[in-house]
Protein backbone atom coordinates (compact mmCIF):
# COMPACT_ATOMS: atom_id res chain seq x y z
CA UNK A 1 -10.58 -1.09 11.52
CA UNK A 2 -13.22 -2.84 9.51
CA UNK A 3 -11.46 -4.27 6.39
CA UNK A 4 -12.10 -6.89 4.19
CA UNK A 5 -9.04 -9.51 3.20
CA UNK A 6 -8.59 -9.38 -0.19
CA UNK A 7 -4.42 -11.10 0.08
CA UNK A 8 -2.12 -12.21 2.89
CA UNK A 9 1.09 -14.02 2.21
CA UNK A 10 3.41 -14.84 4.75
CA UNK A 11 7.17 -14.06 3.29
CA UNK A 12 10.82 -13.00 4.42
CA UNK A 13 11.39 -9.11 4.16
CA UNK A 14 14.40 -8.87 1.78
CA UNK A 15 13.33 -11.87 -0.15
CA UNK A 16 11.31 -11.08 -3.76
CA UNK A 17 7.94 -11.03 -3.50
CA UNK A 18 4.24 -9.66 -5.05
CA UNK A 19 1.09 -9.53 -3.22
CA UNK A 20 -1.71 -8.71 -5.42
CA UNK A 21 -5.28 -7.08 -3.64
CA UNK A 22 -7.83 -6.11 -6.45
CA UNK A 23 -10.82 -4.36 -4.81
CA UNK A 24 -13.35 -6.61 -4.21
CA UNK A 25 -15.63 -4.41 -6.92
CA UNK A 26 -14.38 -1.84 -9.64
CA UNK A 27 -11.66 -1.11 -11.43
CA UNK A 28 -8.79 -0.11 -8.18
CA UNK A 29 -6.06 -2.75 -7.15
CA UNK A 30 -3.70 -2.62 -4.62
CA UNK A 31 -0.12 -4.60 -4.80
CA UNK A 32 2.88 -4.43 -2.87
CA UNK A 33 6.26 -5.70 -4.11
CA UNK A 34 9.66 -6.47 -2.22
CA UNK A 35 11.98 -7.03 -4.85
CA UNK A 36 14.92 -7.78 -2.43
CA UNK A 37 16.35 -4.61 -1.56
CA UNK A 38 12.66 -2.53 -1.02
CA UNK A 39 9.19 -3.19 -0.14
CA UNK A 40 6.85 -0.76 -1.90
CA UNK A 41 3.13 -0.73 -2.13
CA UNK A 42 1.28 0.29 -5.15
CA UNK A 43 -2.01 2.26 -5.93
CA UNK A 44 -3.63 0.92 -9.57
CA UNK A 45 -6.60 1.67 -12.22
CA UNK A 46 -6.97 -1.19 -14.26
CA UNK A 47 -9.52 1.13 -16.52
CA UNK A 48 -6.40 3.19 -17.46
CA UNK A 49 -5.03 1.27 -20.73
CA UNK A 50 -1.27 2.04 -20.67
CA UNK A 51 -1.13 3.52 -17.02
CA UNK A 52 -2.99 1.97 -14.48
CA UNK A 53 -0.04 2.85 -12.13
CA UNK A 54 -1.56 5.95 -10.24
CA UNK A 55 0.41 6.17 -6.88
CA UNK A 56 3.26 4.17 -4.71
CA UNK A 57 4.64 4.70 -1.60
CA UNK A 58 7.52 3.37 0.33
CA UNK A 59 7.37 1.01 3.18
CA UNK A 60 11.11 -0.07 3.82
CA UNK A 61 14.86 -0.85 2.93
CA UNK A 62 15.24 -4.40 3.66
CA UNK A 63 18.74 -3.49 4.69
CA UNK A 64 17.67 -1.52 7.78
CA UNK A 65 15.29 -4.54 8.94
CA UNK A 66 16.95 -6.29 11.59
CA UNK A 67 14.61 -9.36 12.28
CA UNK A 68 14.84 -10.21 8.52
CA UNK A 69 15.32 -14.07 9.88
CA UNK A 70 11.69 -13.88 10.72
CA UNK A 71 8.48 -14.84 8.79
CA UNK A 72 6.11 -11.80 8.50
CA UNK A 73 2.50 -11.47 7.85
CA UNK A 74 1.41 -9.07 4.90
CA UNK A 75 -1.96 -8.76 4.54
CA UNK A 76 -3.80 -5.74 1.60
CA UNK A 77 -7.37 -5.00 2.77
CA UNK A 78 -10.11 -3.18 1.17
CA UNK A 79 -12.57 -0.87 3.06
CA UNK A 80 -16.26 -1.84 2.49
CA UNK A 81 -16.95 1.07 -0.25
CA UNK A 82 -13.86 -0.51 -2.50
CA UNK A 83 -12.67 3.51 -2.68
CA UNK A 84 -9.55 2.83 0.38
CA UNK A 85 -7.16 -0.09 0.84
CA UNK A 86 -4.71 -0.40 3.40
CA UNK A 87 -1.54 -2.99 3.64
CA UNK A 88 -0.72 -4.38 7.00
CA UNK A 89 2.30 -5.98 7.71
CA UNK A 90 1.95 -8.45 11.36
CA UNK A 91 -1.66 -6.34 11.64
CA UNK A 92 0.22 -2.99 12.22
CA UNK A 93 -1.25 -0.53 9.25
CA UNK A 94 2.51 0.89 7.08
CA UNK A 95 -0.01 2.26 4.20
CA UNK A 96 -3.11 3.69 2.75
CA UNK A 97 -4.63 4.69 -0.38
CA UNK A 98 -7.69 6.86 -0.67
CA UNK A 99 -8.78 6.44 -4.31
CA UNK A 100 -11.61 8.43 -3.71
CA UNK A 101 -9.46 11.45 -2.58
CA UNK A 102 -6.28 10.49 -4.48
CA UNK A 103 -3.80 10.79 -1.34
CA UNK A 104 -1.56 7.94 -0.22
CA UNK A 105 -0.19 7.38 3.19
CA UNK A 106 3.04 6.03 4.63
CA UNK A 107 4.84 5.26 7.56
CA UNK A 108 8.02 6.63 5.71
CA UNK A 109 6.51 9.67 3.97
CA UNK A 110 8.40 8.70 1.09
CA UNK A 111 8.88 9.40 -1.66
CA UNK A 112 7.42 13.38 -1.46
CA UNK A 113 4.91 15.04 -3.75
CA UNK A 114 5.64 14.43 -7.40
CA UNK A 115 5.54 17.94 -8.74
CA UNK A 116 2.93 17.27 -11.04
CA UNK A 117 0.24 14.82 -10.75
CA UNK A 118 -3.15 14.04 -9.47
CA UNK A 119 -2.07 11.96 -6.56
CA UNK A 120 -0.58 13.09 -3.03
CA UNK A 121 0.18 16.59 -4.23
CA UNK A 122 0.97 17.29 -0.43
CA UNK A 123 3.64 14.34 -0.30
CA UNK A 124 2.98 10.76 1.24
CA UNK A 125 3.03 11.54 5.05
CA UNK A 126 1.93 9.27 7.35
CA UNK A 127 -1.71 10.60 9.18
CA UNK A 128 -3.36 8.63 12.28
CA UNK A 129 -6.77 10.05 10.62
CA UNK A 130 -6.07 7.70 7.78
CA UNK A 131 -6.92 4.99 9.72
CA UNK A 132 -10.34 6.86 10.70
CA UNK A 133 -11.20 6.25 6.86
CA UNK A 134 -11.73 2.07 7.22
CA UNK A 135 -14.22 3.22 9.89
């Protein structure tokens, strides 16, 4: 997977934290957020005044981690077009955007399509093929 590393952070799942990964170029940013209970990871257009905020998926429930003692690596990197970013957490992918086709990928699937919307219209499941996109 050919990425480039635009954040990494080294943190405690279950403890707050904010990673922020603008694209290297444009307007797309990428941030993920454990606020102590959840880790999400969200999809944003800084060119939209008032609602940058275009997709988020869900990566875990800090409850149901049980190696929460241990230090992880996150890491948000941006393929070399700036259109698909990708957060890693110890290297293994857990989600995608695709600006460019306006679908987001998790390991959870969740949450499922919003029933209106632009984004993910066919809900947030995870693909293998995603991957193929950072290639």
């Amino acid at each position: 997977m050919a990425i480039q590393v635009i954040a990494e952070q080294e943190f405690f799942v279950g403890t707050p934290t904010v990673l922020e990964g603008p694209a290297p170029a444009g307007s797309f940013a990428a941030v993920f957020e454990d606020d102590g209970d959840t880790g999400y990871f969200y999809a944003l257009d800084v060119s939209e005044e008032g609602a940058p905020l275009q997709d988020a998926v869900h990566i875990y429930n800090a409850a149901n981690i049980s190696d929460r003692d241990k230090p992880v690596r996150a890491v948000i990197g941006w393929s070399v077009d700036n259109q698909k970013v990708v957060f890693l957490i110890n290297d293994y992918p857990h989600a995608i955007f695709d600006f460019a086709g306006k679908q987001g990928y998790c390991r959870t699937g969740f949450p499922p399509a919003a029933p209106e919307g632009e984004w993910s219209t066919g809900g947030h499941a995870w693909s293998e093929s995603a991957i193929d996109l950072f290639k």
